[in-house]
N, C-alpha and C. Protein backbone atom coordinates (compact mmCIF):
# COMPACT_ATOMS: atom_id res chain seq x y z
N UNK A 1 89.29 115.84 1.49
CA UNK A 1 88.42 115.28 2.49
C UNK A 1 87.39 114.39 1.79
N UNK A 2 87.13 113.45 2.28
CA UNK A 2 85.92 112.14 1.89
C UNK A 2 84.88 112.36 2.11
N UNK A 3 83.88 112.90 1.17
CA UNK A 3 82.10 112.83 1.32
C UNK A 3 82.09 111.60 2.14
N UNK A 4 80.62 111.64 2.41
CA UNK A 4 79.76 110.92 3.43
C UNK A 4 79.55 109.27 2.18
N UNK A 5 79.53 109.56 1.02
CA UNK A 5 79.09 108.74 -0.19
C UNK A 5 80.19 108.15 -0.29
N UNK A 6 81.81 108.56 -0.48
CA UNK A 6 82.47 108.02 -0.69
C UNK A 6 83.16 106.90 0.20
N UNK A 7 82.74 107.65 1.40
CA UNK A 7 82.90 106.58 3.06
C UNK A 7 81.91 105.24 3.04
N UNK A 8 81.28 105.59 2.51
CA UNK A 8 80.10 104.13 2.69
C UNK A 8 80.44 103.55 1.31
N UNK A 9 80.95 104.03 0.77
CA UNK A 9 81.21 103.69 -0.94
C UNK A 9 82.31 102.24 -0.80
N UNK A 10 83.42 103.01 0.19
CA UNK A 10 84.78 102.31 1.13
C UNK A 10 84.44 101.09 1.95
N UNK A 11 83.33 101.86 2.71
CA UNK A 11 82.97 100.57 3.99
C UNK A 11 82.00 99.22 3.11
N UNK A 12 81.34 99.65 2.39
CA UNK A 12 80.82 98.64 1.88
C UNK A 12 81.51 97.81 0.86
N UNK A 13 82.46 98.35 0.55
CA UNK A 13 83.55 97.39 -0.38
C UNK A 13 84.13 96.40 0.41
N UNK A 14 84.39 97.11 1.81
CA UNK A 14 84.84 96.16 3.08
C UNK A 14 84.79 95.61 3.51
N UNK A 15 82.98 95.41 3.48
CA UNK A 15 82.36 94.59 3.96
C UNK A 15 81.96 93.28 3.22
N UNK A 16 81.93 93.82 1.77
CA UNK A 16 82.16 92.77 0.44
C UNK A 16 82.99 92.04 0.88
N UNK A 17 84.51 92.53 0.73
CA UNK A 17 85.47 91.98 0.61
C UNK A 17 85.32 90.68 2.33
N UNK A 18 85.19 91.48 3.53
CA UNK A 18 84.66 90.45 4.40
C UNK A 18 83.70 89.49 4.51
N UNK A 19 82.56 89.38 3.70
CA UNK A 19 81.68 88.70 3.65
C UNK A 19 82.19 87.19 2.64
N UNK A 20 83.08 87.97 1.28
CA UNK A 20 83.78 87.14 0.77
C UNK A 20 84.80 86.19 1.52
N UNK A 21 86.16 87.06 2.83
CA UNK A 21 86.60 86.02 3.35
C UNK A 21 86.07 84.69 4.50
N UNK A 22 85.09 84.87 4.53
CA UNK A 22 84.73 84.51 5.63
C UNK A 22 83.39 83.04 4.77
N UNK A 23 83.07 83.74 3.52
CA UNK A 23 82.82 82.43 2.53
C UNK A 23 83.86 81.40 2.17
N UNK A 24 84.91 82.05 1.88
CA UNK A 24 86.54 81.17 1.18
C UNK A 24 86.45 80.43 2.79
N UNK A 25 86.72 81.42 3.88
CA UNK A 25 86.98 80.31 5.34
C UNK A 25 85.72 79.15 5.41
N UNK A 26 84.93 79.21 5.20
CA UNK A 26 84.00 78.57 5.68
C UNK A 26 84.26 77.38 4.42
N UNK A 27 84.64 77.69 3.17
CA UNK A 27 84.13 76.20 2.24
C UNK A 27 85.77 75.58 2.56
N UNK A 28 86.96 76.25 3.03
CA UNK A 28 88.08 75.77 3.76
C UNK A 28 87.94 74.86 4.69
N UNK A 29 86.87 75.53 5.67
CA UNK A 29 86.69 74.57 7.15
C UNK A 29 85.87 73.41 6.47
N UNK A 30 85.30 73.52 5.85
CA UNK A 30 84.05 72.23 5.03
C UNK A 30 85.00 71.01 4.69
N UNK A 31 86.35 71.96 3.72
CA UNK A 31 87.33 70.77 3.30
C UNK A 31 88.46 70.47 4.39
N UNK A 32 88.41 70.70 5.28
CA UNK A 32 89.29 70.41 6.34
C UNK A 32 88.49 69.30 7.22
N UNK A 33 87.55 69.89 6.99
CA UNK A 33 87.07 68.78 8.03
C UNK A 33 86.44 67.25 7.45
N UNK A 34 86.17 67.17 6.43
CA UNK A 34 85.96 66.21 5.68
C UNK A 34 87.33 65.66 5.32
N UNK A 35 88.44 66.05 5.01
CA UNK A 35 89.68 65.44 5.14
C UNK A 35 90.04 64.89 6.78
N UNK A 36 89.58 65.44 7.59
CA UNK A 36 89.99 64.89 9.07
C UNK A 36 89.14 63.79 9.29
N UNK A 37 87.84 63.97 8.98
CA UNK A 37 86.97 62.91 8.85
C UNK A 37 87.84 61.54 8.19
N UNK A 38 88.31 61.77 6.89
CA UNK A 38 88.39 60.94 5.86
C UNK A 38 89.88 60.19 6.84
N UNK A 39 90.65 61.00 7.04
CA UNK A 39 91.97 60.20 7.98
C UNK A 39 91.78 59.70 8.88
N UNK A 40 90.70 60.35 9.80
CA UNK A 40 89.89 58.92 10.95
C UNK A 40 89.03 57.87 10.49
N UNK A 41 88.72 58.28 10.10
CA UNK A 41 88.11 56.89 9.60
C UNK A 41 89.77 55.79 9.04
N UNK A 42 90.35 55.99 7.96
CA UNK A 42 91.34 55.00 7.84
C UNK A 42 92.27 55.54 8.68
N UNK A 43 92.59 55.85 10.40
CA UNK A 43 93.23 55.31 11.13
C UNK A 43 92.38 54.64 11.92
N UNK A 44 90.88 54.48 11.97
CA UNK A 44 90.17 53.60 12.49
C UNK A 44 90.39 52.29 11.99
N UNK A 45 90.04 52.27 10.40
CA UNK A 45 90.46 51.10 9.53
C UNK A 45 91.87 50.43 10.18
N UNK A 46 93.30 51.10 10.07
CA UNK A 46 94.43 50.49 9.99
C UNK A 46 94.23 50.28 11.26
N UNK A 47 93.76 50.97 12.57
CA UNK A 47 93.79 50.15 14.39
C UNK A 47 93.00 49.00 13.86
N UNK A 48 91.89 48.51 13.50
CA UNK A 48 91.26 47.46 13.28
C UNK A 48 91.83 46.62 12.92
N UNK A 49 92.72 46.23 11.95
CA UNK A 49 94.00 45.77 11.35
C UNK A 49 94.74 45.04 12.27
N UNK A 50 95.31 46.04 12.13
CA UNK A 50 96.35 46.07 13.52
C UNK A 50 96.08 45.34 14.34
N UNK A 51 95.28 45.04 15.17
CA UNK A 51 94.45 44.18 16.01
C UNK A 51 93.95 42.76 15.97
N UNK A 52 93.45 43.05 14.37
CA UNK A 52 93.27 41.32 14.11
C UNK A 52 94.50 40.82 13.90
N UNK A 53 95.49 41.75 13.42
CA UNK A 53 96.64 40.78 13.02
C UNK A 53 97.36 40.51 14.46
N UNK A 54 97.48 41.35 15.25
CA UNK A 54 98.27 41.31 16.34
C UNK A 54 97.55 39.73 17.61
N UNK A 55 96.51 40.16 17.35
CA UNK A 55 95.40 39.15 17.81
C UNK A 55 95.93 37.66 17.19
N UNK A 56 96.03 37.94 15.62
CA UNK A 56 95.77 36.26 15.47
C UNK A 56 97.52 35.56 15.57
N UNK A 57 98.50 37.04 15.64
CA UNK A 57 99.60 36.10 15.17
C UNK A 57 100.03 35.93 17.07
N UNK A 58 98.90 36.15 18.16
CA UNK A 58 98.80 35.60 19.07
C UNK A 58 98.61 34.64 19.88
N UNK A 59 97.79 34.57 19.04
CA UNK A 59 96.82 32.95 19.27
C UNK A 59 97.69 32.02 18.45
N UNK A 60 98.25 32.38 17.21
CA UNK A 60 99.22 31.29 16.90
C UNK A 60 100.31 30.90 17.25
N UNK A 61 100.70 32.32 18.16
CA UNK A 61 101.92 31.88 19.40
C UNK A 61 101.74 30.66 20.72
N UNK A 62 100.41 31.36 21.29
CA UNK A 62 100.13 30.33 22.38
C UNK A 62 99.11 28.91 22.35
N UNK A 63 98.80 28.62 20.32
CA UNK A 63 99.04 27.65 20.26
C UNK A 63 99.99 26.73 19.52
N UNK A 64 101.23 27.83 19.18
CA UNK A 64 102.47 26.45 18.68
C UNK A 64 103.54 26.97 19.58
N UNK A 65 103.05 26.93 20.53
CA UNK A 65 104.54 27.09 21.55
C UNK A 65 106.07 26.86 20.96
N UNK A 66 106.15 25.93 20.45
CA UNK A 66 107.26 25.43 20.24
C UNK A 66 108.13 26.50 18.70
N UNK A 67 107.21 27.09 18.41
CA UNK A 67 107.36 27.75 17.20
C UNK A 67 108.19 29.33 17.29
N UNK A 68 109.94 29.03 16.47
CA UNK A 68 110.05 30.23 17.49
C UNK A 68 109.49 31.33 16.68
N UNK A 69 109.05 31.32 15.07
CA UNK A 69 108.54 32.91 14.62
C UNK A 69 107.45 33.84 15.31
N UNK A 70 106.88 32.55 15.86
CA UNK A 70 105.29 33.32 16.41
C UNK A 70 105.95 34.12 18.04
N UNK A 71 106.82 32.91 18.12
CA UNK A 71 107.03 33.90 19.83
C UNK A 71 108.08 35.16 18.96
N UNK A 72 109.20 34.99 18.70
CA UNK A 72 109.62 36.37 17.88
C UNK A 72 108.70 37.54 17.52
N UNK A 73 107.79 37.19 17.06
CA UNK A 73 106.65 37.80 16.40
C UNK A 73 106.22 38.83 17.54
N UNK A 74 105.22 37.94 18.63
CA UNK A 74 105.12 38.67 19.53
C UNK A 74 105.97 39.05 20.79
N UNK A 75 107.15 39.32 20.31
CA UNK A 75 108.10 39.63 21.15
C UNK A 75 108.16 40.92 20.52
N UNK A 76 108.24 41.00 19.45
CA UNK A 76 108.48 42.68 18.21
C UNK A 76 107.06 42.97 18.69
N UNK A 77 105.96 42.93 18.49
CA UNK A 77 105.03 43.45 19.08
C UNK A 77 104.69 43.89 20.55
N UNK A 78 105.10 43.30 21.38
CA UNK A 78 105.47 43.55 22.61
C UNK A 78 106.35 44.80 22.81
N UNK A 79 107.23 45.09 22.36
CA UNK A 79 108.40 45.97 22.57
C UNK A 79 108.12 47.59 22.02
N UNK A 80 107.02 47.07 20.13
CA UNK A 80 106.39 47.80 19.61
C UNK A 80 105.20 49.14 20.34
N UNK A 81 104.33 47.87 21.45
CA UNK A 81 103.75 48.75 21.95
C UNK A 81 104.22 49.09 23.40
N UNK A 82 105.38 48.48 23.58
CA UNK A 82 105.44 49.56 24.95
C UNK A 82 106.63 50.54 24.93
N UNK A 83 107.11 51.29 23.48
CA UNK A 83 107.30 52.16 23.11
C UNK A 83 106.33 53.36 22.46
């Protein structure tokens, strides 16, 4: 049978040991979330991108009409986003 000393001897190892996981979780969530941070931000970057380019190889469609890469161009872009 377990003294009263050896029970708190137990529980407080327990509570070590919990106080410890719950430090490891917490500097985990710190680096998780600074990595989620870090990937929004450059999928913010690459939409920005994305945009000017889609933007300008637009404007160079509807001003060289006659040009067929630019209409090609935004024809693949077209199809791109309405998939």
């Amino acid at each position: 049978m377990s003294t009263l000393k050896e029970i708190c001897k137990e529980q407080t190892e327990l509570l070590n040991e919990c106080r410890q996981n719950i430090k490891g979780l917490t500097e985990e969530n710190k680096v998780l979330r600074l990595q989620s941070d870090t990937y929004f931000n450059e999928w913010q970057e690459a939409k920005k991108n994305y945009i000017t380019l889609t933007d300008h190889i637009r404007l160079k469609a509807s001003a060289n009409p006659g040009e067929h890469r630019y209409i090609a161009l935004v024809n693949f872009i077209d199809r791109l986003e309405r998939d």
